[in-house]
PDB file of N, CA and C in Angstrom:
ATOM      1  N   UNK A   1     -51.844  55.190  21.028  1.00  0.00           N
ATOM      2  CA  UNK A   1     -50.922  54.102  20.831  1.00  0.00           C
ATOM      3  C   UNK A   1     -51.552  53.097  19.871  1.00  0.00           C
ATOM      4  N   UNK A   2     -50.893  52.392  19.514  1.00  0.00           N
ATOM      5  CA  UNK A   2     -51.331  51.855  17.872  1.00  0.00           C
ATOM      6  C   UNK A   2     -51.320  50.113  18.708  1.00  0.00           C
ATOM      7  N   UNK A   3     -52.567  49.839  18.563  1.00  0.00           N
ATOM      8  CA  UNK A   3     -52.467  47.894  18.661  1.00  0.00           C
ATOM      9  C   UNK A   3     -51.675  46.834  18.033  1.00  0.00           C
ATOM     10  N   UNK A   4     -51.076  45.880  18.615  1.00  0.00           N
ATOM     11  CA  UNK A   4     -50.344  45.333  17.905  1.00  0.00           C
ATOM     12  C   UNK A   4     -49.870  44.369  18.834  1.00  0.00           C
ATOM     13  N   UNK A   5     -49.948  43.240  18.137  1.00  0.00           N
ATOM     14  CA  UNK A   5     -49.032  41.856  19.049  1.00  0.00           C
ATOM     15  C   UNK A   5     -47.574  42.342  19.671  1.00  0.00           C
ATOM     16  N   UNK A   6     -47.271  41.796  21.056  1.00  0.00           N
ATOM     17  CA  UNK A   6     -46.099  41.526  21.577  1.00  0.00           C
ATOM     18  C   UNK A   6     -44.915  41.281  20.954  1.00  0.00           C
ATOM     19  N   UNK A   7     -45.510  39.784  20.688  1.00  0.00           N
ATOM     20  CA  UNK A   7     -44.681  38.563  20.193  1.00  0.00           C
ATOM     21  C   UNK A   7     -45.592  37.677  19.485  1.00  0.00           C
ATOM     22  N   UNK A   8     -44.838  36.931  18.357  1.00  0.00           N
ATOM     23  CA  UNK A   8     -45.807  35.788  17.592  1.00  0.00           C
ATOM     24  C   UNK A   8     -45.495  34.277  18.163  1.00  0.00           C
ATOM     25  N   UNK A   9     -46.311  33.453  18.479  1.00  0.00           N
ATOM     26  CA  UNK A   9     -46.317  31.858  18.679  1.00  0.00           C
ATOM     27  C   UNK A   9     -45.943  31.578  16.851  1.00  0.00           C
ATOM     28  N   UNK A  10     -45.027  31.126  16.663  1.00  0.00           N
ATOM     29  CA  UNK A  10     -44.745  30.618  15.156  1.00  0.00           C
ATOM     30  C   UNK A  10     -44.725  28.765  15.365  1.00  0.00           C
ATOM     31  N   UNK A  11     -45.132  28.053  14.944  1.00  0.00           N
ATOM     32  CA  UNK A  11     -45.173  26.845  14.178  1.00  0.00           C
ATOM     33  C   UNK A  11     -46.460  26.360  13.622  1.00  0.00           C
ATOM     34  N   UNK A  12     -46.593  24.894  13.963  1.00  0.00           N
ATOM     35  CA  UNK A  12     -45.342  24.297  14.377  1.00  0.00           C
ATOM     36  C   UNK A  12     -43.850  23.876  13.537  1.00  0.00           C
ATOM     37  N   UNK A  13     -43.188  24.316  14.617  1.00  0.00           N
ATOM     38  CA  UNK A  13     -41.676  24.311  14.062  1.00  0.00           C
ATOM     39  C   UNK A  13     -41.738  22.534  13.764  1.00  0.00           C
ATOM     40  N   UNK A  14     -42.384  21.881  14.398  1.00  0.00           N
ATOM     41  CA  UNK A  14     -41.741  20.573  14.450  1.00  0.00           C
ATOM     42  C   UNK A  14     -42.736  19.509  14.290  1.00  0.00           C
ATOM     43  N   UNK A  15     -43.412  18.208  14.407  1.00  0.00           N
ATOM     44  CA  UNK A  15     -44.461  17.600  14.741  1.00  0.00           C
ATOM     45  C   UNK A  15     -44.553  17.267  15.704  1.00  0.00           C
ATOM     46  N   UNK A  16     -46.036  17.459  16.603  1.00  0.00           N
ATOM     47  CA  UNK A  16     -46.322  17.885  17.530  1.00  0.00           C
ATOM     48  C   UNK A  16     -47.631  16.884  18.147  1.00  0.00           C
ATOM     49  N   UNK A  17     -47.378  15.991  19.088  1.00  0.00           N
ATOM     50  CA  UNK A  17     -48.258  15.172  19.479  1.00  0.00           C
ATOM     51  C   UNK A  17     -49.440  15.672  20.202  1.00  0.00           C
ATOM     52  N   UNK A  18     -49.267  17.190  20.633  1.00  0.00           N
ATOM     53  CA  UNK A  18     -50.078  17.510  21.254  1.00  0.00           C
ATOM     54  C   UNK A  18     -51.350  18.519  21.116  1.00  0.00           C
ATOM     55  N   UNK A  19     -51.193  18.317  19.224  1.00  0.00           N
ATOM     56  CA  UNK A  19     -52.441  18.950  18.592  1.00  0.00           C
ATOM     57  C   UNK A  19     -52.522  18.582  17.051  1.00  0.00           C
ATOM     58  N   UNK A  20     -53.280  17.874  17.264  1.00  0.00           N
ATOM     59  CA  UNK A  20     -53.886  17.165  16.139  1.00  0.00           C
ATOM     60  C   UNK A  20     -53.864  18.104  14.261  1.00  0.00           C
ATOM     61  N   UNK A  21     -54.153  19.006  15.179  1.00  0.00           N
ATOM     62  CA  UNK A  21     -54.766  19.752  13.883  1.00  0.00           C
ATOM     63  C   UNK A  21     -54.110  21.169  13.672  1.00  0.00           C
ATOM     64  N   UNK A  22     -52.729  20.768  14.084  1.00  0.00           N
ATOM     65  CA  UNK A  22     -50.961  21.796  13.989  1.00  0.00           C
ATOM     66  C   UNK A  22     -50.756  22.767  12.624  1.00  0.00           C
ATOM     67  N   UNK A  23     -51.163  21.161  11.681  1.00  0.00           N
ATOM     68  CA  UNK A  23     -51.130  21.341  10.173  1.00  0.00           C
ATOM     69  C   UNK A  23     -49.541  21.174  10.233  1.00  0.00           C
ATOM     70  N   UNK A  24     -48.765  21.375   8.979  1.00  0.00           N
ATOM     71  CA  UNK A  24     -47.548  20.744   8.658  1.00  0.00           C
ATOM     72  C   UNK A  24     -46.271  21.495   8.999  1.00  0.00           C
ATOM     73  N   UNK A  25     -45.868  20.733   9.684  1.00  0.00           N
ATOM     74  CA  UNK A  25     -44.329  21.605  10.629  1.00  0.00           C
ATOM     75  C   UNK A  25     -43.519  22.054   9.052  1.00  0.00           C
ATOM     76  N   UNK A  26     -43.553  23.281   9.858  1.00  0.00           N
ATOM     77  CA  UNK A  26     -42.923  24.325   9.095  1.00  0.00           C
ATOM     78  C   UNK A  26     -40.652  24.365   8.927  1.00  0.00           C
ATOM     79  N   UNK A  27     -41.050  23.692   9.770  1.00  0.00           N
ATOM     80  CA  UNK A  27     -38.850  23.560   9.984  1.00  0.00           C
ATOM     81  C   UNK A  27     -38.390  24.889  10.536  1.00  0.00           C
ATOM     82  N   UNK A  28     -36.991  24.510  10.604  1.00  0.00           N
ATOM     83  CA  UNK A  28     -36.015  25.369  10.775  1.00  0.00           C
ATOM     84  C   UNK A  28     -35.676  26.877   9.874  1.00  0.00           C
ATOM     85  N   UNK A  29     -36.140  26.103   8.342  1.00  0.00           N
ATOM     86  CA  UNK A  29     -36.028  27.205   7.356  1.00  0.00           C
ATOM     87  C   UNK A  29     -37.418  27.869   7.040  1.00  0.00           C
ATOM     88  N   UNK A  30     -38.615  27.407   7.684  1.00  0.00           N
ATOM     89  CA  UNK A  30     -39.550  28.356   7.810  1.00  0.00           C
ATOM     90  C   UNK A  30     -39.408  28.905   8.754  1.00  0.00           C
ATOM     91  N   UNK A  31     -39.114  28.765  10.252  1.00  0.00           N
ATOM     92  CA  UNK A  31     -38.994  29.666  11.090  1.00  0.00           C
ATOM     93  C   UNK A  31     -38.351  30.659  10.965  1.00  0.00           C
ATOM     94  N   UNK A  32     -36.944  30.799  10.408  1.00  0.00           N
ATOM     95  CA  UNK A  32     -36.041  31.881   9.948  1.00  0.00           C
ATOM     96  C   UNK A  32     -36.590  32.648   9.348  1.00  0.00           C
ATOM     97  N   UNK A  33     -37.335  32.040   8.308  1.00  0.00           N
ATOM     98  CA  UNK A  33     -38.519  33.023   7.679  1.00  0.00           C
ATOM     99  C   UNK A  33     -39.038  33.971   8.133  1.00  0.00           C
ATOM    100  N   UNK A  34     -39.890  33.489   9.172  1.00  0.00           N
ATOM    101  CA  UNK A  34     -40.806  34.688  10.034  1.00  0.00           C
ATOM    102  C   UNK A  34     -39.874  35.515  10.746  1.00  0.00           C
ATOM    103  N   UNK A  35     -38.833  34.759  11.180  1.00  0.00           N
ATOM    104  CA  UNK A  35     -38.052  35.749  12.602  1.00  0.00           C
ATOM    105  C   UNK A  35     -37.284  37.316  11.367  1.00  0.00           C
ATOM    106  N   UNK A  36     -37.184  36.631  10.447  1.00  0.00           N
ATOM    107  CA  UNK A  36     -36.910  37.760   9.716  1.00  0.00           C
ATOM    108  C   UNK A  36     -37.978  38.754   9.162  1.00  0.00           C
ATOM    109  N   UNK A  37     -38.330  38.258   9.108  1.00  0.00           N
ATOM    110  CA  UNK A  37     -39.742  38.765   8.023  1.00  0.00           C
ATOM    111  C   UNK A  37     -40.611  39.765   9.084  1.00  0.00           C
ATOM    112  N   UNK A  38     -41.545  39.378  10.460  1.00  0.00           N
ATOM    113  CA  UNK A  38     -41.910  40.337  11.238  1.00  0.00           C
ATOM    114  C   UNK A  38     -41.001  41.235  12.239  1.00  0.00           C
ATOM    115  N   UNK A  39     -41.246  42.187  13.001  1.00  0.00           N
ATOM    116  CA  UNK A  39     -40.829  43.146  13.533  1.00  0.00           C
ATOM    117  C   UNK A  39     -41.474  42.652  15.545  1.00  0.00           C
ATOM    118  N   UNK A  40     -41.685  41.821  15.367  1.00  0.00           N
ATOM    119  CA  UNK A  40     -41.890  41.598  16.702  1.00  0.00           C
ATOM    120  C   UNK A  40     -41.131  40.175  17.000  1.00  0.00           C
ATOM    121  N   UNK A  41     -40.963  39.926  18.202  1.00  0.00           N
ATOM    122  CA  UNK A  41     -39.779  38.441  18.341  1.00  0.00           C
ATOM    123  C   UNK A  41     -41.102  37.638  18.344  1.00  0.00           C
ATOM    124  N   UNK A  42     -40.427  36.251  17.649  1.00  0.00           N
ATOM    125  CA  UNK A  42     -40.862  35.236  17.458  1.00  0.00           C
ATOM    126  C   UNK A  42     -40.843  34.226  18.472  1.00  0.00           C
ATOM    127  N   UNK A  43     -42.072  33.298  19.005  1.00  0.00           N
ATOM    128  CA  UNK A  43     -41.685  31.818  20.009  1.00  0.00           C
ATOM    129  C   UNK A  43     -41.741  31.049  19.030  1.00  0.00           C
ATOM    130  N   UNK A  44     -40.833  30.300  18.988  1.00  0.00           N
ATOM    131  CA  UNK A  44     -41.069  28.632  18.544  1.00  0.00           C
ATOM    132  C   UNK A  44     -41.949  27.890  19.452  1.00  0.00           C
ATOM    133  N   UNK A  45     -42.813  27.120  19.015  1.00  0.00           N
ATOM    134  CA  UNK A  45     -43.756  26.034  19.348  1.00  0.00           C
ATOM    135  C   UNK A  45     -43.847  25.188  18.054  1.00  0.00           C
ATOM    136  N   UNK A  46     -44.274  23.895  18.887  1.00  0.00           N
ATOM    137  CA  UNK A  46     -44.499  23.117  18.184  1.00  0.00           C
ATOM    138  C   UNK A  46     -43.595  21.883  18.280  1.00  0.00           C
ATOM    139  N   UNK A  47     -43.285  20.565  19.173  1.00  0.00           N
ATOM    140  CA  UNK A  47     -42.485  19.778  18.871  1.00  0.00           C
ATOM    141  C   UNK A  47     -41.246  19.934  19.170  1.00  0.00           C
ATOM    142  N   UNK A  48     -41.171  21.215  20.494  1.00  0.00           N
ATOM    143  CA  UNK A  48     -39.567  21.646  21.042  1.00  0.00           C
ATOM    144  C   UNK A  48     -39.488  20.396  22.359  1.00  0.00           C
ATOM    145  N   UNK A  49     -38.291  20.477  21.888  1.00  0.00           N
ATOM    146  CA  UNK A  49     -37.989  19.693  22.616  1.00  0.00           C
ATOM    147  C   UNK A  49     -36.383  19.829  23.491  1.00  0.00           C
ATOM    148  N   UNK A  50     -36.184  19.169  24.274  1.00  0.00           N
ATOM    149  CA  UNK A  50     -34.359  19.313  25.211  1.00  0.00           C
ATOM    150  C   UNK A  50     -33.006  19.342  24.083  1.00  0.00           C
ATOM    151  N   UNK A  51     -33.796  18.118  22.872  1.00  0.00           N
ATOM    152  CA  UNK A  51     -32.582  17.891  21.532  1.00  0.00           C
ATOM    153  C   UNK A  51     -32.782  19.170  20.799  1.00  0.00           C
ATOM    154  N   UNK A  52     -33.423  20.031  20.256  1.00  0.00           N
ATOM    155  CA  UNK A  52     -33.657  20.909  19.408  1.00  0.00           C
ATOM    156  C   UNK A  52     -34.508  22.125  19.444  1.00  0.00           C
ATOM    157  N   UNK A  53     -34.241  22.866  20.995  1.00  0.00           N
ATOM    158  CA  UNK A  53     -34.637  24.075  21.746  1.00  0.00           C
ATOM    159  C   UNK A  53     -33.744  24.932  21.296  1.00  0.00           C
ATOM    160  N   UNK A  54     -32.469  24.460  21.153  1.00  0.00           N
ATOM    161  CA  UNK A  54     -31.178  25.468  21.020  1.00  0.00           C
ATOM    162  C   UNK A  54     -31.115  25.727  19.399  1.00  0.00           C
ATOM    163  N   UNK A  55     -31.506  24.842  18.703  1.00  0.00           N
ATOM    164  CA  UNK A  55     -31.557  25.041  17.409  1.00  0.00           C
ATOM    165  C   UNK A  55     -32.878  25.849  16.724  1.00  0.00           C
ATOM    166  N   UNK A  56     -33.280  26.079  17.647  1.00  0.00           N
ATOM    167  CA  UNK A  56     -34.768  26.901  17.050  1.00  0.00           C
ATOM    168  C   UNK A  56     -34.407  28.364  17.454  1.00  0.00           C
ATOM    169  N   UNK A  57     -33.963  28.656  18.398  1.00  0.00           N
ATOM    170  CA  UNK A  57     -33.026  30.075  18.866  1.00  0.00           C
ATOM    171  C   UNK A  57     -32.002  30.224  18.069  1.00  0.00           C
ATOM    172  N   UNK A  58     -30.756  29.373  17.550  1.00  0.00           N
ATOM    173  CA  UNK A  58     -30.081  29.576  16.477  1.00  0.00           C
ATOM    174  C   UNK A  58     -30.861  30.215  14.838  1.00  0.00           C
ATOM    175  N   UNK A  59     -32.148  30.048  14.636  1.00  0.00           N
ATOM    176  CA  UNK A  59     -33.128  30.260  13.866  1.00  0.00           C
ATOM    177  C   UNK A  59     -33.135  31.568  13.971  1.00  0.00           C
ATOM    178  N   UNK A  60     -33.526  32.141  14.600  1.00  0.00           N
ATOM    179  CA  UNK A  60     -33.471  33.734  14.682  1.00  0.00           C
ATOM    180  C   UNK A  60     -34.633  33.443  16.366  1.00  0.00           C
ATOM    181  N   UNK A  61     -35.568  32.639  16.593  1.00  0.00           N
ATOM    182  CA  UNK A  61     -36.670  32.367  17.612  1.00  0.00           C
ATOM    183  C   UNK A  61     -35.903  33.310  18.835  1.00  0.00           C
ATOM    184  N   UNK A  62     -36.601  34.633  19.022  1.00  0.00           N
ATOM    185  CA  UNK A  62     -36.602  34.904  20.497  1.00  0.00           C
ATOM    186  C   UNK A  62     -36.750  34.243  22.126  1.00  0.00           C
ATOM    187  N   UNK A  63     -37.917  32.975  21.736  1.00  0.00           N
ATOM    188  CA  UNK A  63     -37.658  32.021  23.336  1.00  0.00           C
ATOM    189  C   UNK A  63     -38.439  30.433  21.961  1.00  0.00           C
ATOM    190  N   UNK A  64     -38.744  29.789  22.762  1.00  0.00           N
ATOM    191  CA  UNK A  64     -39.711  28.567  22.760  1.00  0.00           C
ATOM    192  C   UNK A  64     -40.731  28.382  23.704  1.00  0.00           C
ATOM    193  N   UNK A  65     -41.759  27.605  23.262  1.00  0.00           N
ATOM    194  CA  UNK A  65     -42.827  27.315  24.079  1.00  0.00           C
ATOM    195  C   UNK A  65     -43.059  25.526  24.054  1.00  0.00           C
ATOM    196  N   UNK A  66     -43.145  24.874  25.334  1.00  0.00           N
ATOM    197  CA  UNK A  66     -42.853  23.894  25.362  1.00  0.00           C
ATOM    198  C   UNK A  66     -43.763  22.842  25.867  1.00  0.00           C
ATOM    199  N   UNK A  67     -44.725  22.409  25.561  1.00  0.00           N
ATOM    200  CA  UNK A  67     -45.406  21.838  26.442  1.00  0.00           C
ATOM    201  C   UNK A  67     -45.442  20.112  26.345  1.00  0.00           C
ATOM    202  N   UNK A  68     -45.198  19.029  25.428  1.00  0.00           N
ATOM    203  CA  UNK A  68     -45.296  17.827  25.410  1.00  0.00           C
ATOM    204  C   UNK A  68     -43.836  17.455  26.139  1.00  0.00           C
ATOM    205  N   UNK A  69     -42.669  17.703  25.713  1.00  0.00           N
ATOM    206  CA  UNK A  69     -41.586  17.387  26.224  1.00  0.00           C
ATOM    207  C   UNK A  69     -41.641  17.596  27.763  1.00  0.00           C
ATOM    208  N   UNK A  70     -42.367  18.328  28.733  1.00  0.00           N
ATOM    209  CA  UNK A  70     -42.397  18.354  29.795  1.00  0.00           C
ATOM    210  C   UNK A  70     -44.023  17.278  30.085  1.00  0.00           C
ATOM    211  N   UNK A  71     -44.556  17.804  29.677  1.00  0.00           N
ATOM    212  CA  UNK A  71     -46.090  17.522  30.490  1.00  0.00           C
ATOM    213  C   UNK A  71     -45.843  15.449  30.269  1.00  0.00           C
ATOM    214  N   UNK A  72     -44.989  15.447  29.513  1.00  0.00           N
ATOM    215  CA  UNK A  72     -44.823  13.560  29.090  1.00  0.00           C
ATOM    216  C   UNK A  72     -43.972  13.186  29.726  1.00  0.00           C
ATOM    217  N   UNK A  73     -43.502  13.768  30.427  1.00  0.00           N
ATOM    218  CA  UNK A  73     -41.918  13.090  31.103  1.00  0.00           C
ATOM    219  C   UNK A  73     -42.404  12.994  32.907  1.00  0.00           C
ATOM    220  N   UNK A  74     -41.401  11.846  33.015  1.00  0.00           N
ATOM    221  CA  UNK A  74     -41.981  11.267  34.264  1.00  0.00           C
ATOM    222  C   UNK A  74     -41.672  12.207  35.613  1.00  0.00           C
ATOM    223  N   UNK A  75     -40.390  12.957  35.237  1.00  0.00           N
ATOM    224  CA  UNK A  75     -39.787  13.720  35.949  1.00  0.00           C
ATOM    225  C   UNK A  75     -39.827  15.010  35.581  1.00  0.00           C
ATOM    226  N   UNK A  76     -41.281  15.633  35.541  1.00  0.00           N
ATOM    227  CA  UNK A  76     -40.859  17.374  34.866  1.00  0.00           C
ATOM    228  C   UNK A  76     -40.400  18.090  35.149  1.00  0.00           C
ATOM    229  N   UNK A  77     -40.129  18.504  36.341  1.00  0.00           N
ATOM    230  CA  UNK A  77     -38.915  19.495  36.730  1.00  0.00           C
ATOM    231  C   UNK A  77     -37.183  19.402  36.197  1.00  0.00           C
ATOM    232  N   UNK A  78     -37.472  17.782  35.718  1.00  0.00           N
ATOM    233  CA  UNK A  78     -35.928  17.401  35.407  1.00  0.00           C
ATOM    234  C   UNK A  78     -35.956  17.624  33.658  1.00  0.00           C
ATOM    235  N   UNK A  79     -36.682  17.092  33.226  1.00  0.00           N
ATOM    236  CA  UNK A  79     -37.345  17.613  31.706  1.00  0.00           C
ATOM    237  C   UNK A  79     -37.304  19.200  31.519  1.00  0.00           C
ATOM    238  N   UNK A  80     -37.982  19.889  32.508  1.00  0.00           N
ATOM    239  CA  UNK A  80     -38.072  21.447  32.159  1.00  0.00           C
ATOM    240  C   UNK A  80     -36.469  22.226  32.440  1.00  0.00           C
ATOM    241  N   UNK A  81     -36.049  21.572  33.414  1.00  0.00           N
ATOM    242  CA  UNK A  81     -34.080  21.766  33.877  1.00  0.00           C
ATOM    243  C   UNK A  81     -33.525  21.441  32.459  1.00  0.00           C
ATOM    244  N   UNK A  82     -33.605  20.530  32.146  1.00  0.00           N
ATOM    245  CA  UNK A  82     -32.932  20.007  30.909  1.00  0.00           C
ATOM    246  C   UNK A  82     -32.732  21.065  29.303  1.00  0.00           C
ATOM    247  N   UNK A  83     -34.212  21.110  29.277  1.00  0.00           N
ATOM    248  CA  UNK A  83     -33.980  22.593  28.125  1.00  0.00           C
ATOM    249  C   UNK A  83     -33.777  23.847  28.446  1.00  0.00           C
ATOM    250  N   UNK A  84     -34.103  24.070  29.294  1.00  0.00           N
ATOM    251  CA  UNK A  84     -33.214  25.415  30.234  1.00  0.00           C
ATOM    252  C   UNK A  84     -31.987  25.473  29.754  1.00  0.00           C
ATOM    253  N   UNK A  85     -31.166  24.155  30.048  1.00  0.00           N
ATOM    254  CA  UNK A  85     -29.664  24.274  30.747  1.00  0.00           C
ATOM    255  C   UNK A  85     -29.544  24.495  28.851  1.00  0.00           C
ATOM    256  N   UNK A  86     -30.617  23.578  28.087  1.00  0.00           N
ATOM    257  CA  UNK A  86     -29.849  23.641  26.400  1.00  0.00           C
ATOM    258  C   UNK A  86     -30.084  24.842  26.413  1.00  0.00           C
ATOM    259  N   UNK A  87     -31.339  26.082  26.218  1.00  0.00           N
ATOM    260  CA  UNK A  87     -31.375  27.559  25.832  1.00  0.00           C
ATOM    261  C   UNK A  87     -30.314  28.492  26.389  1.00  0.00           C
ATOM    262  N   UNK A  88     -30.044  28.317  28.125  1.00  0.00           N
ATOM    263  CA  UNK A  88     -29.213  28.681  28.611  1.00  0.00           C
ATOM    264  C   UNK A  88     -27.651  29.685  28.258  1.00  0.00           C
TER     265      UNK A  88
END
């Protein structure tokens, strides 16, 4: 059997408070990029958030990966409900 990634972490899609050294959010029209371009599904990371989870899956993005929009919010279960209900 031949080695090979799953899935790719692609960004950051967005700017991202929670790593300094991200380098420069790539957008909406770079992500499309990759989701086309490799043969394995793509995550969005980077700066996802409850407003613009659904728009990174409109991208071609197989899921998102999410970590400031929850880990910052006072209520994370209600934060992590919230982009659910947007990917949903």
């Amino acid at each position: 059997m031949k080695a090979g990634a799953d899935y790719l972490g692609i960004g950051p899609v967005y700017e991202t408070p929670s790593k300094d050294d991200a380098g420069e959010p790539i957008g909406l029209e770079g992500l499309s990029v990759y989701c086309r371009e490799v043969a394995v599904p793509v995550v969005a990371i980077g700066g996802i958030t409850a407003e613009n989870a659904a728009q990174a899956l409109a991208a071609g993005a197989a899921g998102v990966a999410v970590m400031s929009a929850i880990t910052a919010a006072s209520d994370v279960a209600e934060a992590a409900g919230r982009i659910l209900e947007k990917i949903s």
